[in-house]
C-alpha atoms as a PDB file:
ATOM      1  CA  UNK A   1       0.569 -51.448  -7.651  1.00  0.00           C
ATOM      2  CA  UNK A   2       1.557 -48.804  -5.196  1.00  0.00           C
ATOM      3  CA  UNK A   3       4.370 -47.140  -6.993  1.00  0.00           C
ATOM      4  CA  UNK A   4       1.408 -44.850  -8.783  1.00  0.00           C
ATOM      5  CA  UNK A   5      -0.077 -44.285  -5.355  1.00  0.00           C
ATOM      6  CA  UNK A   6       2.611 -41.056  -4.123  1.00  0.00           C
ATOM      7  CA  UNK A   7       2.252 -39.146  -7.700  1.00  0.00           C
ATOM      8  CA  UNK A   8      -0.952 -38.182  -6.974  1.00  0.00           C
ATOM      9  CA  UNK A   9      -0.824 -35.941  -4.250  1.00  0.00           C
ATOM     10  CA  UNK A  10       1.953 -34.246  -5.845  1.00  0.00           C
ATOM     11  CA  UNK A  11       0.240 -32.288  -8.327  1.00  0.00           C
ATOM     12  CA  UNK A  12      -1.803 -29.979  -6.471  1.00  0.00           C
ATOM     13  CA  UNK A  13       1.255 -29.017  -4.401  1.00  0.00           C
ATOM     14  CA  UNK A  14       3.022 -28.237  -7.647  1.00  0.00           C
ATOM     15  CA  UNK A  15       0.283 -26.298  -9.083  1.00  0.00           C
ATOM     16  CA  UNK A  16       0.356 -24.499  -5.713  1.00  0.00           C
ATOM     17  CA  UNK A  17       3.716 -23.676  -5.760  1.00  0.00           C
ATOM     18  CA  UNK A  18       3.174 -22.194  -9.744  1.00  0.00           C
ATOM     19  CA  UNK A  19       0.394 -20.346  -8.482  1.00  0.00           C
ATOM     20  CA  UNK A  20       2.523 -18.863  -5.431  1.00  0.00           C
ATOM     21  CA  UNK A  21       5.370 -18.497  -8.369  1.00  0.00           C
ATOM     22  CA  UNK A  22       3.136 -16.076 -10.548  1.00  0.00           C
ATOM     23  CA  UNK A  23       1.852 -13.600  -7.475  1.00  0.00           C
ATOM     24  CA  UNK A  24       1.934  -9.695  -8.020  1.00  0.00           C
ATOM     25  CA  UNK A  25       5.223  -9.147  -6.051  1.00  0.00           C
ATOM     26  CA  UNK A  26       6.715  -5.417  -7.302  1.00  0.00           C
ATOM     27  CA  UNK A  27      10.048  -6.602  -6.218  1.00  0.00           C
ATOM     28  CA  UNK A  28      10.170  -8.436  -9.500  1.00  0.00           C
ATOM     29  CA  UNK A  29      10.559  -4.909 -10.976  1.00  0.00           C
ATOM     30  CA  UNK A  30      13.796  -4.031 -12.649  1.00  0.00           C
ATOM     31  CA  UNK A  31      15.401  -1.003 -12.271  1.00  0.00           C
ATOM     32  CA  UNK A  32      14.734   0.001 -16.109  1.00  0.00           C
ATOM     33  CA  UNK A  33      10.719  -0.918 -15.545  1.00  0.00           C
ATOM     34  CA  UNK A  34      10.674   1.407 -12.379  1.00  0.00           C
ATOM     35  CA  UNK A  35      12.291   4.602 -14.429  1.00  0.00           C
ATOM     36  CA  UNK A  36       9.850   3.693 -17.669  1.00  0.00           C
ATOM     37  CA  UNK A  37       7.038   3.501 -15.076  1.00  0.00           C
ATOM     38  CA  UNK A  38       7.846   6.442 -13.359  1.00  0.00           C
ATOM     39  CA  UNK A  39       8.259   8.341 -16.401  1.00  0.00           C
ATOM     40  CA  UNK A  40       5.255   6.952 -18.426  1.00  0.00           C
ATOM     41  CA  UNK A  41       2.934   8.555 -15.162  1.00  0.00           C
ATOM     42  CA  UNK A  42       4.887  12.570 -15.511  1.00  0.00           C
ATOM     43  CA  UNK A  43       4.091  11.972 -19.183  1.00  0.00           C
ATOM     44  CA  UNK A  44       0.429  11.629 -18.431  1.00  0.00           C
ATOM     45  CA  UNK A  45       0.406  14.976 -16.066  1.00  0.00           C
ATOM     46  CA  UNK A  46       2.817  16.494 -18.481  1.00  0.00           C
ATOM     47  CA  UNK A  47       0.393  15.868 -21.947  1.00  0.00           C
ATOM     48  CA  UNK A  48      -1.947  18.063 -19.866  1.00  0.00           C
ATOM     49  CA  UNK A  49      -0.079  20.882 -19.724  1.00  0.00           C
ATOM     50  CA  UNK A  50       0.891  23.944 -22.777  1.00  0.00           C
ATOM     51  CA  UNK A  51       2.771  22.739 -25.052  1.00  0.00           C
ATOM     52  CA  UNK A  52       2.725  25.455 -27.595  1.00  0.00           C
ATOM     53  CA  UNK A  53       1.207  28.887 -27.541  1.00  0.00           C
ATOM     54  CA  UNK A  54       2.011  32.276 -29.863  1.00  0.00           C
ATOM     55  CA  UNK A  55       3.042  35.595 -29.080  1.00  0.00           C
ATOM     56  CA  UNK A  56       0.211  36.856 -28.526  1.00  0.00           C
ATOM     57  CA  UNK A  57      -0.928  34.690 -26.282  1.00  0.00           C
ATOM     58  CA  UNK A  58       1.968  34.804 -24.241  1.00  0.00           C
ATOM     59  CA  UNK A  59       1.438  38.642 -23.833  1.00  0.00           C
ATOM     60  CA  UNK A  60      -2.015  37.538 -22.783  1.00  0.00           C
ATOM     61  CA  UNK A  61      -1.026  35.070 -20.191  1.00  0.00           C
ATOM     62  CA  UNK A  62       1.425  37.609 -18.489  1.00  0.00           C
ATOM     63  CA  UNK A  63      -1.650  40.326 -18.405  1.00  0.00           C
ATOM     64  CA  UNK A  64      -3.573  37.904 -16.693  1.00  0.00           C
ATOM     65  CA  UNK A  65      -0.817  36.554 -14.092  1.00  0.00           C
ATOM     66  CA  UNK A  66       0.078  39.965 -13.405  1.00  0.00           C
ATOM     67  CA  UNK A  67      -3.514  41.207 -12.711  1.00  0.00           C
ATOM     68  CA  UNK A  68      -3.844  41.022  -8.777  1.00  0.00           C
ATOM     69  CA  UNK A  69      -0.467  41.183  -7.739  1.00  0.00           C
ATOM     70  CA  UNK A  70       1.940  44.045  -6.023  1.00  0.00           C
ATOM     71  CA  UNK A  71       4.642  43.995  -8.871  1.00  0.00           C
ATOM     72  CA  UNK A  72       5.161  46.662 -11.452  1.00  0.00           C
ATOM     73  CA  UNK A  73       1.909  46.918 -14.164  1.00  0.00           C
ATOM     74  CA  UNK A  74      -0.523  45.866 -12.069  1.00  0.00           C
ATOM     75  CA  UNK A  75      -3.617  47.052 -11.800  1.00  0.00           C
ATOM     76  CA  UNK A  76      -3.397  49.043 -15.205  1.00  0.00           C
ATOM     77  CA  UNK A  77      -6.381  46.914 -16.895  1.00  0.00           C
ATOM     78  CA  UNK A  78      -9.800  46.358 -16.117  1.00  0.00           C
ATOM     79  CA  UNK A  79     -11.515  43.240 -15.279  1.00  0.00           C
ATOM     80  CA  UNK A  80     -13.009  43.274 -19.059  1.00  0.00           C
ATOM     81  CA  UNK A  81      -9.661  43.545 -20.337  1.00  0.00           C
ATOM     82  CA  UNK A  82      -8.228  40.788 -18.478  1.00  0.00           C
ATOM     83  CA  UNK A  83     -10.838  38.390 -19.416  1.00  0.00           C
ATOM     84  CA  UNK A  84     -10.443  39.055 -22.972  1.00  0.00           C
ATOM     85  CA  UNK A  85      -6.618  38.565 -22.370  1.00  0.00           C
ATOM     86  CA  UNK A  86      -7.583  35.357 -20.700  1.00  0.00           C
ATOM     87  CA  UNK A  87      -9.845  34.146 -23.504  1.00  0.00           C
ATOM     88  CA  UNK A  88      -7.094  34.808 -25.530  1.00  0.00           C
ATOM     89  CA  UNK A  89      -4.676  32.864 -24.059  1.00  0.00           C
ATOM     90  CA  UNK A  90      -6.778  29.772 -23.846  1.00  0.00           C
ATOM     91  CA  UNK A  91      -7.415  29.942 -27.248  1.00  0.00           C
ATOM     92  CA  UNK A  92      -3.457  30.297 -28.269  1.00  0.00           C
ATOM     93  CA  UNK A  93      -2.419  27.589 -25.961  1.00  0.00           C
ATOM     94  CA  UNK A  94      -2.578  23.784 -27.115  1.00  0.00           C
ATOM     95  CA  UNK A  95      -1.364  20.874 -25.176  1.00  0.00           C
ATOM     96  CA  UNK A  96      -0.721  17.466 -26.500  1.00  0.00           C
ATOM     97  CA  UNK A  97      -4.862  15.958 -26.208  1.00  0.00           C
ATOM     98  CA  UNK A  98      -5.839  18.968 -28.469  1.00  0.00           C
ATOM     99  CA  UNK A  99      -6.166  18.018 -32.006  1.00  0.00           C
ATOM    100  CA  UNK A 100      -5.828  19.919 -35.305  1.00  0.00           C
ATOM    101  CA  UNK A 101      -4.363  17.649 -37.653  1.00  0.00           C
ATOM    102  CA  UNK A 102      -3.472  14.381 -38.399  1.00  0.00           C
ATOM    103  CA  UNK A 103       0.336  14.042 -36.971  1.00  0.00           C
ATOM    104  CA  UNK A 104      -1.352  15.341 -33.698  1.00  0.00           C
ATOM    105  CA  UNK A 105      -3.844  12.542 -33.886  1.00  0.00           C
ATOM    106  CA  UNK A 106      -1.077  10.198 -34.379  1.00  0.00           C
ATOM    107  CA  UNK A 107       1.516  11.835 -31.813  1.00  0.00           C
ATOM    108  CA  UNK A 108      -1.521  11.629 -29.339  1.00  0.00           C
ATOM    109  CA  UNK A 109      -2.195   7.487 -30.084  1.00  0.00           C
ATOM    110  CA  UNK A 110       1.553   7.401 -29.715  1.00  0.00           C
ATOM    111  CA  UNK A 111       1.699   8.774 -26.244  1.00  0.00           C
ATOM    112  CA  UNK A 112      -1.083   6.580 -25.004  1.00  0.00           C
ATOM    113  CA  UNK A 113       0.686   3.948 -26.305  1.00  0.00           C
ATOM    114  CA  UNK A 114       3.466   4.373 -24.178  1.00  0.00           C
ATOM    115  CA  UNK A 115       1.772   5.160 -21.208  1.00  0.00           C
ATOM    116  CA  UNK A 116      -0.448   2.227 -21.621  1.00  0.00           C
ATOM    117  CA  UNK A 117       2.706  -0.204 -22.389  1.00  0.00           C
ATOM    118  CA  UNK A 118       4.485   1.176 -19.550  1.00  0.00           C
ATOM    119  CA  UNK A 119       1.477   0.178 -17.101  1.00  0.00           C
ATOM    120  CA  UNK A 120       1.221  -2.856 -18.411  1.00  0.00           C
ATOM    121  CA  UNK A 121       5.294  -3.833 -18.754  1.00  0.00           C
ATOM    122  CA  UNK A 122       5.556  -3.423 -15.513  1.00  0.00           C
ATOM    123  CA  UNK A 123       1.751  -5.104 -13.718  1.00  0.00           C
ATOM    124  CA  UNK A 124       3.283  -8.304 -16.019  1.00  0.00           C
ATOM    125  CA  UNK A 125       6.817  -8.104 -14.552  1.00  0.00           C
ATOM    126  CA  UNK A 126       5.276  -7.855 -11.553  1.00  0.00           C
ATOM    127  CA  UNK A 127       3.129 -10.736 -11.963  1.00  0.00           C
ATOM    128  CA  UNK A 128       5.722 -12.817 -13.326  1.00  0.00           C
ATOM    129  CA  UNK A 129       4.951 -13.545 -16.677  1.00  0.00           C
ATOM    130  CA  UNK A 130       7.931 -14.520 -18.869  1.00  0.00           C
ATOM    131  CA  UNK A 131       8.638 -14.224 -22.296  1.00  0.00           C
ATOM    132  CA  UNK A 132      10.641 -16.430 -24.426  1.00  0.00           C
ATOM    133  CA  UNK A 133      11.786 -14.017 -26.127  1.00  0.00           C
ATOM    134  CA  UNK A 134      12.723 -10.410 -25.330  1.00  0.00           C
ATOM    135  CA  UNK A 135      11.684  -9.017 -28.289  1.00  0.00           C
ATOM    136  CA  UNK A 136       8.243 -10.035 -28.705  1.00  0.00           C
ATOM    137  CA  UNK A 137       7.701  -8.957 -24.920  1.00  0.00           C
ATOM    138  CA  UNK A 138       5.940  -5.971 -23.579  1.00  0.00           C
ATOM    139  CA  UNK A 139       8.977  -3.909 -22.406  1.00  0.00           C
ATOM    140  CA  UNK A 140      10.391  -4.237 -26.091  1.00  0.00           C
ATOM    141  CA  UNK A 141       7.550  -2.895 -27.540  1.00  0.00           C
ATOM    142  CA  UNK A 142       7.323  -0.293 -24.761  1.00  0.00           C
ATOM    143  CA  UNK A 143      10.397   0.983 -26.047  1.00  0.00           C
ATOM    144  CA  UNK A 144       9.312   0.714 -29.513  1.00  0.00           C
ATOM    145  CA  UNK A 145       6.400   3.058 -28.817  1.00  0.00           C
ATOM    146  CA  UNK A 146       8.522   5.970 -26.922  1.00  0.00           C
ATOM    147  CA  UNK A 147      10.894   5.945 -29.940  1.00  0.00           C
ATOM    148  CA  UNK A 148       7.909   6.073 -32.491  1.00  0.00           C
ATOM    149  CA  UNK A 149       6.263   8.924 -29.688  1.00  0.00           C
ATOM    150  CA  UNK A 150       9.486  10.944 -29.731  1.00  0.00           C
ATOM    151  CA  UNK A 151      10.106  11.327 -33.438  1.00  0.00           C
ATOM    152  CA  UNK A 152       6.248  12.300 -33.592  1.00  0.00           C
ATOM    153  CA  UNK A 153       6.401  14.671 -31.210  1.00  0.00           C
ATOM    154  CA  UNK A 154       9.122  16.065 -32.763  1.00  0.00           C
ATOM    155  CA  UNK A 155       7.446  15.917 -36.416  1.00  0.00           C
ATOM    156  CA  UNK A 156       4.914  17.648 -35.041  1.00  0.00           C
ATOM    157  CA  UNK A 157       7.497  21.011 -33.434  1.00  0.00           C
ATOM    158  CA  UNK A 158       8.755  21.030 -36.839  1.00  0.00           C
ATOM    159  CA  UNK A 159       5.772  21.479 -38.812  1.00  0.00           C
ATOM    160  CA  UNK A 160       4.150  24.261 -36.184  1.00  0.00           C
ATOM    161  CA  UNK A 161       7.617  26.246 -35.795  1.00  0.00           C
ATOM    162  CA  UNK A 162       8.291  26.916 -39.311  1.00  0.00           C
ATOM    163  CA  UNK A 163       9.855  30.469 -40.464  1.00  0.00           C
ATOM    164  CA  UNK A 164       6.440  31.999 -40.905  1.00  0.00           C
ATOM    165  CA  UNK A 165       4.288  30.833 -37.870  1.00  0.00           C
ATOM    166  CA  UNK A 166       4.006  32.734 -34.543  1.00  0.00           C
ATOM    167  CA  UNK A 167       3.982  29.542 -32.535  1.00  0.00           C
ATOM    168  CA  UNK A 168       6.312  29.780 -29.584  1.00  0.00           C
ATOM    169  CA  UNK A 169       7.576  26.607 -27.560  1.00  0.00           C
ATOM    170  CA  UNK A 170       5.852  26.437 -23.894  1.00  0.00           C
ATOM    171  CA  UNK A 171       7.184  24.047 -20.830  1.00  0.00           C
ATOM    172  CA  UNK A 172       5.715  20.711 -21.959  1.00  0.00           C
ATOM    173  CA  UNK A 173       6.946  20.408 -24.828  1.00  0.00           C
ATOM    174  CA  UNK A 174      10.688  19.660 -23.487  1.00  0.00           C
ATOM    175  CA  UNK A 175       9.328  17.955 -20.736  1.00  0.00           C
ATOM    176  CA  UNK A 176       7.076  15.797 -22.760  1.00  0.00           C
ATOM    177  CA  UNK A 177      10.581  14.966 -24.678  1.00  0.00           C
ATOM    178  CA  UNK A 178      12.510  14.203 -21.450  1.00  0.00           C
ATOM    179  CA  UNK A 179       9.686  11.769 -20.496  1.00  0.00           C
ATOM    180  CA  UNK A 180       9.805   9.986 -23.665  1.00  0.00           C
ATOM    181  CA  UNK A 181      13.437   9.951 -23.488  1.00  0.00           C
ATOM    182  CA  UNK A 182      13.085   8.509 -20.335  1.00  0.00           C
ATOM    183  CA  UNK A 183      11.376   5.732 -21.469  1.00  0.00           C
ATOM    184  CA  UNK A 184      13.219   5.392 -24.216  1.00  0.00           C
ATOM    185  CA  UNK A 185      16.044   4.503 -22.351  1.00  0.00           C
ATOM    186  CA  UNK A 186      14.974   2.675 -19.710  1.00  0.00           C
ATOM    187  CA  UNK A 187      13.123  -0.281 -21.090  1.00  0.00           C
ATOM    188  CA  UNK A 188      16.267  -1.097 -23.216  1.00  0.00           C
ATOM    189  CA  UNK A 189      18.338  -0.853 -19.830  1.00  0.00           C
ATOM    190  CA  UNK A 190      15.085  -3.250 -18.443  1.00  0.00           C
ATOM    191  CA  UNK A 191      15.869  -5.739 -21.536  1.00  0.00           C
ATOM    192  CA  UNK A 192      20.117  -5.983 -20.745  1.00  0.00           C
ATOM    193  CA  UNK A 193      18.911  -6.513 -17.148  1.00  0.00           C
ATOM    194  CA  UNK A 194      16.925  -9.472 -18.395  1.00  0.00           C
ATOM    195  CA  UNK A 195      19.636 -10.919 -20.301  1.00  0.00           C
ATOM    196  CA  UNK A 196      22.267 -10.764 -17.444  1.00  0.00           C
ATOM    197  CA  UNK A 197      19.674 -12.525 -14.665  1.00  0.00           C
ATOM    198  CA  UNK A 198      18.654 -15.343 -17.431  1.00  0.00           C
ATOM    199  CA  UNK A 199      22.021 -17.146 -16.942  1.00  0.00           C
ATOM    200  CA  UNK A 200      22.478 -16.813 -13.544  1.00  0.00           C
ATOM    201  CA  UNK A 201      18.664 -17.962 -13.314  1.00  0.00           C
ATOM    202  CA  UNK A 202      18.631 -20.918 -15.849  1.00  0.00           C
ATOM    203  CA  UNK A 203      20.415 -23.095 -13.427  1.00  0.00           C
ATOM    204  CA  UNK A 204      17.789 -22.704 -10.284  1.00  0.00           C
ATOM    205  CA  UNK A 205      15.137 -23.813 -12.535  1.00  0.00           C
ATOM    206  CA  UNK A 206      16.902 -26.512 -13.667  1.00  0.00           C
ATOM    207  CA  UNK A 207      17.596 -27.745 -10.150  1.00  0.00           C
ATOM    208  CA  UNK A 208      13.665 -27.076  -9.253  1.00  0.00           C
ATOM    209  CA  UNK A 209      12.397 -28.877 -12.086  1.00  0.00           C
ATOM    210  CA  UNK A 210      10.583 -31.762 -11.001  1.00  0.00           C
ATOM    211  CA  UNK A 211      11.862 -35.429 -11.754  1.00  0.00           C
ATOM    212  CA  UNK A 212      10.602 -36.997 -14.935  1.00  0.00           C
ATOM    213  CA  UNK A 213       8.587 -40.267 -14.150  1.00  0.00           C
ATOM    214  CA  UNK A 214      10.705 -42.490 -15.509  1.00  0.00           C
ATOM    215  CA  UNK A 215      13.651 -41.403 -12.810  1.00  0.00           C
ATOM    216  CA  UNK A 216      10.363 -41.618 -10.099  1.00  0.00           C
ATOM    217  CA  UNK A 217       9.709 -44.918 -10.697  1.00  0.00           C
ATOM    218  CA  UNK A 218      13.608 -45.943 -10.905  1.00  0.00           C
END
């Protein structure tokens, strides 16, 4: 009659222990979901910035940065003229949240995608969630998205700097591509990581499993 007695304190202390297993630590973070993190957040700051512009407006842009200054040309246009040259820049410049066709609808879902993933790869890593298998988890699909993103991005350079278009190439678009390559690499490098600690880490659990009842009562 009091062999049942001892099992039942044990449970909340195991539950305790599970809860205390599946705190936000960051130091669960692997090396690949720091770099995909990292690079997810330049890609937001980055998507802000000119991606593309045209001729035009790059002859506008350097009017207006050179209005003001000491160097050589300054000074030669009016305030009038500089605003139209700044008007005109605007209006020549997109970055990746402005919109004009479909592929940039669906290169800007793609981004988000990967910037969402990446967040939430890494706030599950860190709270310990586990995933029987790699593929269906979120890094794998992380790096799913920033392959999809990439060859979007690119699809979308190739069909506005064609033989007949003015469009010129600004700083975000190669650093938008070096994010996403980023990314790209590091959640597979987060995945082998994975795979080398599960052996090494199949035994500990093992050994912290508790006993089945039948070797309890024995």
């Amino acid at each position: 009659m009091s062999t049942d007695s001892p099992a039942g304190p044990e449970q909340p202390v195991e539950a305790g222990e599970a809860s205390e297993g599946r705190a936000f630590d960051v130091f669960r973070l692997r090396l690949g979901d720091v770099v995909a993190l990292l690079a997810a957040f330049a890609l937001l700051f980055i998507m802000a910035g000119d991606w593309y512009s045209t001729a035009t407006g790059v002859e506008a842009r350097e009017i207006v940065e050179r209005q003001g200054t000491e160097g050589p040309g300054s000074g030669l246009f009016d305030d009038g003229a500089v605003e139209d040259a700044r008007v005109a820049a605007e209006q020549a410049e997109r970055n990746a949240w402005q919109i004009s066709s479909p592929v940039d609808l669906l290169t800007l879902l793609a981004l988000l995608a990967t910037v969402g993933l990446a967040i939430a790869a890494a706030a599950l890593r860190a709270a310990g969630r586990e995933y029987p298998e790699a593929r269906r988890s979120p890094t794998a699909l992380l790096a799913a998205a920033a392959l999809v993103a990439l060859l979007l991005v690119v699809l979308q350079a190739a069909l506005r700097l064609d033989a007949d278009s003015e469009v010129v190439v600004r700083i975000g678009l190669p650093l938008g591509v070096a994010a996403l390559g980023m990314v790209a690499c590091a959640s597979p490098l987060a995945l082998r990581q994975d795979q080398r600690a599960a052996p090494s880490g199949s035994p500990a659990r093992e050994r912290a499993a508790p006993d089945p009842p039948e070797a309890r009562r024995a």
